[in-house]
Protein backbone atom coordinates (compact mmCIF):
# COMPACT_ATOMS: atom_id res chain seq x y z
CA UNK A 1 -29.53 34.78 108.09
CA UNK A 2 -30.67 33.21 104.83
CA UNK A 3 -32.93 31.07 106.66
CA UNK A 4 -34.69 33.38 108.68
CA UNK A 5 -34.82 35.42 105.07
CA UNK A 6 -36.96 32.52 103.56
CA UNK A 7 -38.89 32.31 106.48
CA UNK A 8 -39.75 35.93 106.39
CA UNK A 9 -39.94 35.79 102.44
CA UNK A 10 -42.81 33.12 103.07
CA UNK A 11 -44.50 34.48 105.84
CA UNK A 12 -45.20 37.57 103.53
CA UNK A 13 -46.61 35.06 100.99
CA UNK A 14 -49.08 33.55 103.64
CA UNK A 15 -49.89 37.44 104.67
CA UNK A 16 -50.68 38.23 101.04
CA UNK A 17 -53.09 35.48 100.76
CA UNK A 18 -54.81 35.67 103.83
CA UNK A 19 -55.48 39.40 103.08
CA UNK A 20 -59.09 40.40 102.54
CA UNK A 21 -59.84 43.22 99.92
CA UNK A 22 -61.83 46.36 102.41
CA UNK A 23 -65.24 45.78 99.88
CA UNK A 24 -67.27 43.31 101.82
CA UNK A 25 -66.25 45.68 104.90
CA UNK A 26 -67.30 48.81 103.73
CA UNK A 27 -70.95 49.80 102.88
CA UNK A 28 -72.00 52.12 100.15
CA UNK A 29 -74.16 53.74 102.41
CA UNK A 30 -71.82 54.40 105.70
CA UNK A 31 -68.46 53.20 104.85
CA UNK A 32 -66.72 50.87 107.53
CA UNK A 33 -68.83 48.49 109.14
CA UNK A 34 -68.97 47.71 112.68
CA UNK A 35 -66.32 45.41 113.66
CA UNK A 36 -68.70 42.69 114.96
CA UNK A 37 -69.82 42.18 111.55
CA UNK A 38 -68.05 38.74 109.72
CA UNK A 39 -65.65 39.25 106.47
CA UNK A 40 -68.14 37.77 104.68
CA UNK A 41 -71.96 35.90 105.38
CA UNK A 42 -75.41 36.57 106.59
CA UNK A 43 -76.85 39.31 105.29
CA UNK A 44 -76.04 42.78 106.61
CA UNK A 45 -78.15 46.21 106.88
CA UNK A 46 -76.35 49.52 106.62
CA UNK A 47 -79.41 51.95 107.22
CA UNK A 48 -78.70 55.50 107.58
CA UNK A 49 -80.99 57.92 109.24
CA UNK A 50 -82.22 61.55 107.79
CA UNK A 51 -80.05 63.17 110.85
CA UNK A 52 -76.48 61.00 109.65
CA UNK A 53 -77.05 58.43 112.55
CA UNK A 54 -76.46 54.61 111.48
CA UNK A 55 -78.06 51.69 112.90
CA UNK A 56 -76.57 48.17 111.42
CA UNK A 57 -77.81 44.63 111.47
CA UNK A 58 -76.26 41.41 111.11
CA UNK A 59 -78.36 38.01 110.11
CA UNK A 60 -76.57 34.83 110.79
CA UNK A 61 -75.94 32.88 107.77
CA UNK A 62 -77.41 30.11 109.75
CA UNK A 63 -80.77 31.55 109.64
CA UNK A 64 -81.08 32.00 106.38
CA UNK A 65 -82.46 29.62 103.34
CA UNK A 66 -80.91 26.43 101.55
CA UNK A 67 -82.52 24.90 98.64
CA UNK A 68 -84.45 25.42 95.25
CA UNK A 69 -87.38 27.79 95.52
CA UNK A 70 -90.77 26.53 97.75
CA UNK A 71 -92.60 29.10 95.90
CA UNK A 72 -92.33 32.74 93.83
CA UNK A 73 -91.81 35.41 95.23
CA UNK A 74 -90.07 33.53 98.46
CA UNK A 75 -88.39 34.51 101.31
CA UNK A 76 -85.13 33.71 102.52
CA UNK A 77 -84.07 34.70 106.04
CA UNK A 78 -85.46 37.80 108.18
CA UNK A 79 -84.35 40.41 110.60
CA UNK A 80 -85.95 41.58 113.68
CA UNK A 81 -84.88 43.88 116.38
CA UNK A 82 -86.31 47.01 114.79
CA UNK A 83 -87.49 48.76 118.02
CA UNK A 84 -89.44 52.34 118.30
CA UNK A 85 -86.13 53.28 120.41
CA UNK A 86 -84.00 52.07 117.40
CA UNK A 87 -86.03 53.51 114.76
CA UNK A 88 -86.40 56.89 116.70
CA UNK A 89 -82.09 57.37 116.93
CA UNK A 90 -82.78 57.90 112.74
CA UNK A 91 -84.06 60.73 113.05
CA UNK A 92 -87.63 60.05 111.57
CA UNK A 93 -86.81 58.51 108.41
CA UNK A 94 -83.76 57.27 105.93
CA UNK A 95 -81.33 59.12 103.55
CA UNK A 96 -79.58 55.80 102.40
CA UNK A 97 -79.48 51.82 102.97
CA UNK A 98 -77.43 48.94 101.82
CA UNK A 99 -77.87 45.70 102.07
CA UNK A 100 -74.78 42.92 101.55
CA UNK A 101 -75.76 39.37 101.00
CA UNK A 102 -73.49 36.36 100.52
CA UNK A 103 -74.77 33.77 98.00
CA UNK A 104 -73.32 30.39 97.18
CA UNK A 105 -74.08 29.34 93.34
CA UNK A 106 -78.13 30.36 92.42
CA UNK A 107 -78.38 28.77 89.12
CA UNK A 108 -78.54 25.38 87.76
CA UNK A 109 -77.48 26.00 84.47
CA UNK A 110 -73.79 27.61 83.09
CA UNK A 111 -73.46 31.48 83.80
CA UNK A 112 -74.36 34.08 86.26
CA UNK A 113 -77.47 33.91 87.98
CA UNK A 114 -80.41 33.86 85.86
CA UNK A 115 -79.55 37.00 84.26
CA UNK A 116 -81.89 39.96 84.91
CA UNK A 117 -84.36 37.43 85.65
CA UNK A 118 -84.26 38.34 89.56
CA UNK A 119 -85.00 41.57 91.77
CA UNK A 120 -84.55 41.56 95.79
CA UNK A 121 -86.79 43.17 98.15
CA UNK A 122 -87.30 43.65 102.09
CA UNK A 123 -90.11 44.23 103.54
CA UNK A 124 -92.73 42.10 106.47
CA UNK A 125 -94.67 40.76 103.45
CA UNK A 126 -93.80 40.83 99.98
CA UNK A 127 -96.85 42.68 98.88
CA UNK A 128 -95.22 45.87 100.45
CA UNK A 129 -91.92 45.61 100.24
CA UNK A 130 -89.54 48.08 99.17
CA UNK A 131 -88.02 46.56 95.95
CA UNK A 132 -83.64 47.03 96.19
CA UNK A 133 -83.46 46.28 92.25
CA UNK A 134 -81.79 43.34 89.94
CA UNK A 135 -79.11 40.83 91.27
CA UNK A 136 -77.43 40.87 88.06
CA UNK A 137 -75.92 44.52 88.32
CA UNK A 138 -74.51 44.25 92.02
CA UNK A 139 -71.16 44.51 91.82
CA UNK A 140 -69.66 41.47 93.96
CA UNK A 141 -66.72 39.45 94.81
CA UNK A 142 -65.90 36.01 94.97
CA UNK A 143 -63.88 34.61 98.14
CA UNK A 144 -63.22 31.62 100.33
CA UNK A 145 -65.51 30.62 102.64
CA UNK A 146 -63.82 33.31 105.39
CA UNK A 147 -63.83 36.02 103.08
CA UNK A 148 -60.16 36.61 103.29
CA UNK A 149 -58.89 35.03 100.64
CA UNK A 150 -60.64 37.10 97.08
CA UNK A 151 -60.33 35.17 94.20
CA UNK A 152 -61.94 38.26 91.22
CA UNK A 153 -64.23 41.12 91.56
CA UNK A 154 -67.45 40.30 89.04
CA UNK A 155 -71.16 42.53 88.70
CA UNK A 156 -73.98 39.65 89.66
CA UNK A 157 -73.75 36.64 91.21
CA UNK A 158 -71.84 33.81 89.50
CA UNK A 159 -72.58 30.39 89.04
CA UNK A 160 -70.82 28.05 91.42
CA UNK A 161 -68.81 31.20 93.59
CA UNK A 162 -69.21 32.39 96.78
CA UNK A 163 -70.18 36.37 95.97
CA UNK A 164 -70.61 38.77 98.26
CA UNK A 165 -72.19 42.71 97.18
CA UNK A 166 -74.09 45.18 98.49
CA UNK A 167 -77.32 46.57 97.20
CA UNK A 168 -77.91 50.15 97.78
CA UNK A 169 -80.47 52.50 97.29
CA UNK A 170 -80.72 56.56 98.28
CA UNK A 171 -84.55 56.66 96.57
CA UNK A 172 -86.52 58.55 98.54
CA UNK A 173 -89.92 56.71 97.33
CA UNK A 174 -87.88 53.20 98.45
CA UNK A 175 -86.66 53.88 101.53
CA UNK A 176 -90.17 55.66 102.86
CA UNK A 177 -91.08 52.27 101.91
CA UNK A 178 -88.15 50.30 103.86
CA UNK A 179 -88.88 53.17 107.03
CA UNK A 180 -92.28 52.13 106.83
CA UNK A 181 -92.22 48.26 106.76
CA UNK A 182 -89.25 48.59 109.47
CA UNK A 183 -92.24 50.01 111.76
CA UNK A 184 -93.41 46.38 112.39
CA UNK A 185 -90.41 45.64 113.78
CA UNK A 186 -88.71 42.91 111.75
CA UNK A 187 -88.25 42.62 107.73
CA UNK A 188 -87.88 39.91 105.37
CA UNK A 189 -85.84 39.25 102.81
CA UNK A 190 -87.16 38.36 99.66
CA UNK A 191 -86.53 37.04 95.52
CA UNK A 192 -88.72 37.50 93.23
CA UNK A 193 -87.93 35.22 89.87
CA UNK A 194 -89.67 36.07 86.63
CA UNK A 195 -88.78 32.18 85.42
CA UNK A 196 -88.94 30.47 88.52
CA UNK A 197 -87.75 27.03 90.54
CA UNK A 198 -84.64 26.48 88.56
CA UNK A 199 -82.46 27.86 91.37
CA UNK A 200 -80.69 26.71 93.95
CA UNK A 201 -79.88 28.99 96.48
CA UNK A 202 -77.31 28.67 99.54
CA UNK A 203 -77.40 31.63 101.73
CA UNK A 204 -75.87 29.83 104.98
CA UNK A 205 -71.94 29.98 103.65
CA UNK A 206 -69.48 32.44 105.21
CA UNK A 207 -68.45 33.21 108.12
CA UNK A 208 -71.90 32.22 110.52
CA UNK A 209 -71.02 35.56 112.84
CA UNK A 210 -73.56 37.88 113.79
CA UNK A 211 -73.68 41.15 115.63
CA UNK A 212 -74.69 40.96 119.07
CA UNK A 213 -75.19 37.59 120.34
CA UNK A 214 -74.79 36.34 116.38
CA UNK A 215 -77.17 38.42 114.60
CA UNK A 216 -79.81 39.94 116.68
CA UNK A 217 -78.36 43.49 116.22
CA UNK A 218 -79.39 46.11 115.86
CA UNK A 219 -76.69 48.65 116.72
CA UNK A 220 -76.77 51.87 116.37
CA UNK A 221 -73.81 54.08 115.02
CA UNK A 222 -73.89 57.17 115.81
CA UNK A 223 -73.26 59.79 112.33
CA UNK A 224 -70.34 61.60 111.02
CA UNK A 225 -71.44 65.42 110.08
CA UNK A 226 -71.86 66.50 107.32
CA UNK A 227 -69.55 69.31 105.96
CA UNK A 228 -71.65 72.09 106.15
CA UNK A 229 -72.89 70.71 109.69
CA UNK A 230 -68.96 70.98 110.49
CA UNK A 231 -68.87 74.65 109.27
CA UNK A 232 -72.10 75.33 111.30
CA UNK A 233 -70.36 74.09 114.58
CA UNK A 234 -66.90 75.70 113.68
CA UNK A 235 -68.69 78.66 113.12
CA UNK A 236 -70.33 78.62 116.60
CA UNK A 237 -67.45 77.58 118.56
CA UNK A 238 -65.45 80.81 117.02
CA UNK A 239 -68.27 82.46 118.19
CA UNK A 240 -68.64 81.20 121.64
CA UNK A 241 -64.48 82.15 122.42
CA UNK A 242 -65.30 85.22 120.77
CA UNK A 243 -68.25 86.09 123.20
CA UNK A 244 -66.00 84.80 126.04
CA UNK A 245 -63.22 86.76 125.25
CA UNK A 246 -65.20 89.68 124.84
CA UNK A 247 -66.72 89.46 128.66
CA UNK A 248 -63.33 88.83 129.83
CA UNK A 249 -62.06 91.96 128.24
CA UNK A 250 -64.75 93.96 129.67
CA UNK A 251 -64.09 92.39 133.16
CA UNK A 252 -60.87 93.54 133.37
CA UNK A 253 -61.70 97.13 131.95
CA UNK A 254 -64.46 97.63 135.03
């Protein structure tokens, strides 16, 4: 008995370590994400459409960019896929996006990542991208290389850790912007470095997953209503059994 005790007493150890924290699954913008898309790695698109429907992408860490800067701005992966049938199931237009990126290291010297120095954008060409806002206030954590193993929660991207966050955005001037350039039908990703080429950037760790044939996406999610949509339909199914018991009581009376 004592021995299958330890056993069991260690096998909870192992469970508590291999335990990933729900952040890196969960988007600002939609909450749970597909289950197709990795722990960690790549970087993911949570956009949701003006009528609550969600369509999410997955880039393959593989695809994306290794190295110190080849210019400024530059861009470091893309995402394609972005179809008038995709773009029609949201509904015209976006309430909401996130974006989560994984990011090995990013600065050569001690610190977090050139602090406030940086701001990310998506867009086909960086001239009209929407801009998603600084890399130092993204809330992140730092993991393993699977993502199931988190090590501390941090805001920016540290030096020498594997962080993983989410920018998000609900501006409506942005996201006309990110509806727009999504009309071409792929986006890039972009940095844009007011003191530039003293990064080095590794966007290829994590888990090299995608969604759909390893990051081809997209999918499309279809929306949760909203609560007053909820009392709208509640409303209208008391009033269809209301209209149907009312013919059925009439029935019977003739």
């Amino acid at each position: 008995m004592r021995t299958i005790a330890l056993a069991l007493a260690a096998l909870a150890g192992l469970t508590t370590v291999a335990t990933a924290s729900p952040f890196t699954r969960t988007s600002p913008t939609g909450g749970a994400l597909p289950a197709a898309v990795t722990e960690i790695g790549g970087v993911v698109m949570d956009l949701k459409g003006l009528n609550g429907v969600r369509v999410v992408t997955q880039a393959a860490a593989s695809s994306l960019f290794v190295g110190y800067a080849p210019s400024n701005p530059f861009s470091f992966g893309a995402q394609g896929g972005f179809t008038p049938a995709v773009l029609g199931a949201l509904g015209g237009g976006l309430s909401a996006a996130s974006i989560r990126i994984t990011l090995f290291d990013g600065d050569t010297a001690s610190g977090n990542f050139d602090f406030n120095n940086n701001t990310f954008h998506v867009g086909s060409s960086f001239a009209s991208a929407a801009n998603f806002g600084n890399w130092s206030v993204v809330n992140t954590e730092n993991t393993s290389s699977n993502g199931l193993t988190v090590f501390n929660t941090d805001v920016g991207f540290r030096n020498q850790d594997l962080s993983t966050g989410f920018f998000q955005t609900a501006n409506a001037a942005t996201l006309a912007t990110l509806f727009g350039e999504l009309q071409t039908g792929s986006v890039k990703f972009w940095i844009n470095d007011v003191d530039p080429y003293d990064n080095y950037y590794d966007f290829t760790q994590g888990v090299d997953g995608g969604l759909i044939n390893v990051g081809t996406g997209p999918v499309v999610v279809p929306g949760v209503p909203e609560p007053a949509t909820w009392a709208m339909m509640l409303i209208g199914f008391a009033g269809l059994a209301f209209t149907t018991r009312r013919r059925k009581q009439v029935a019977r009376a003739v």
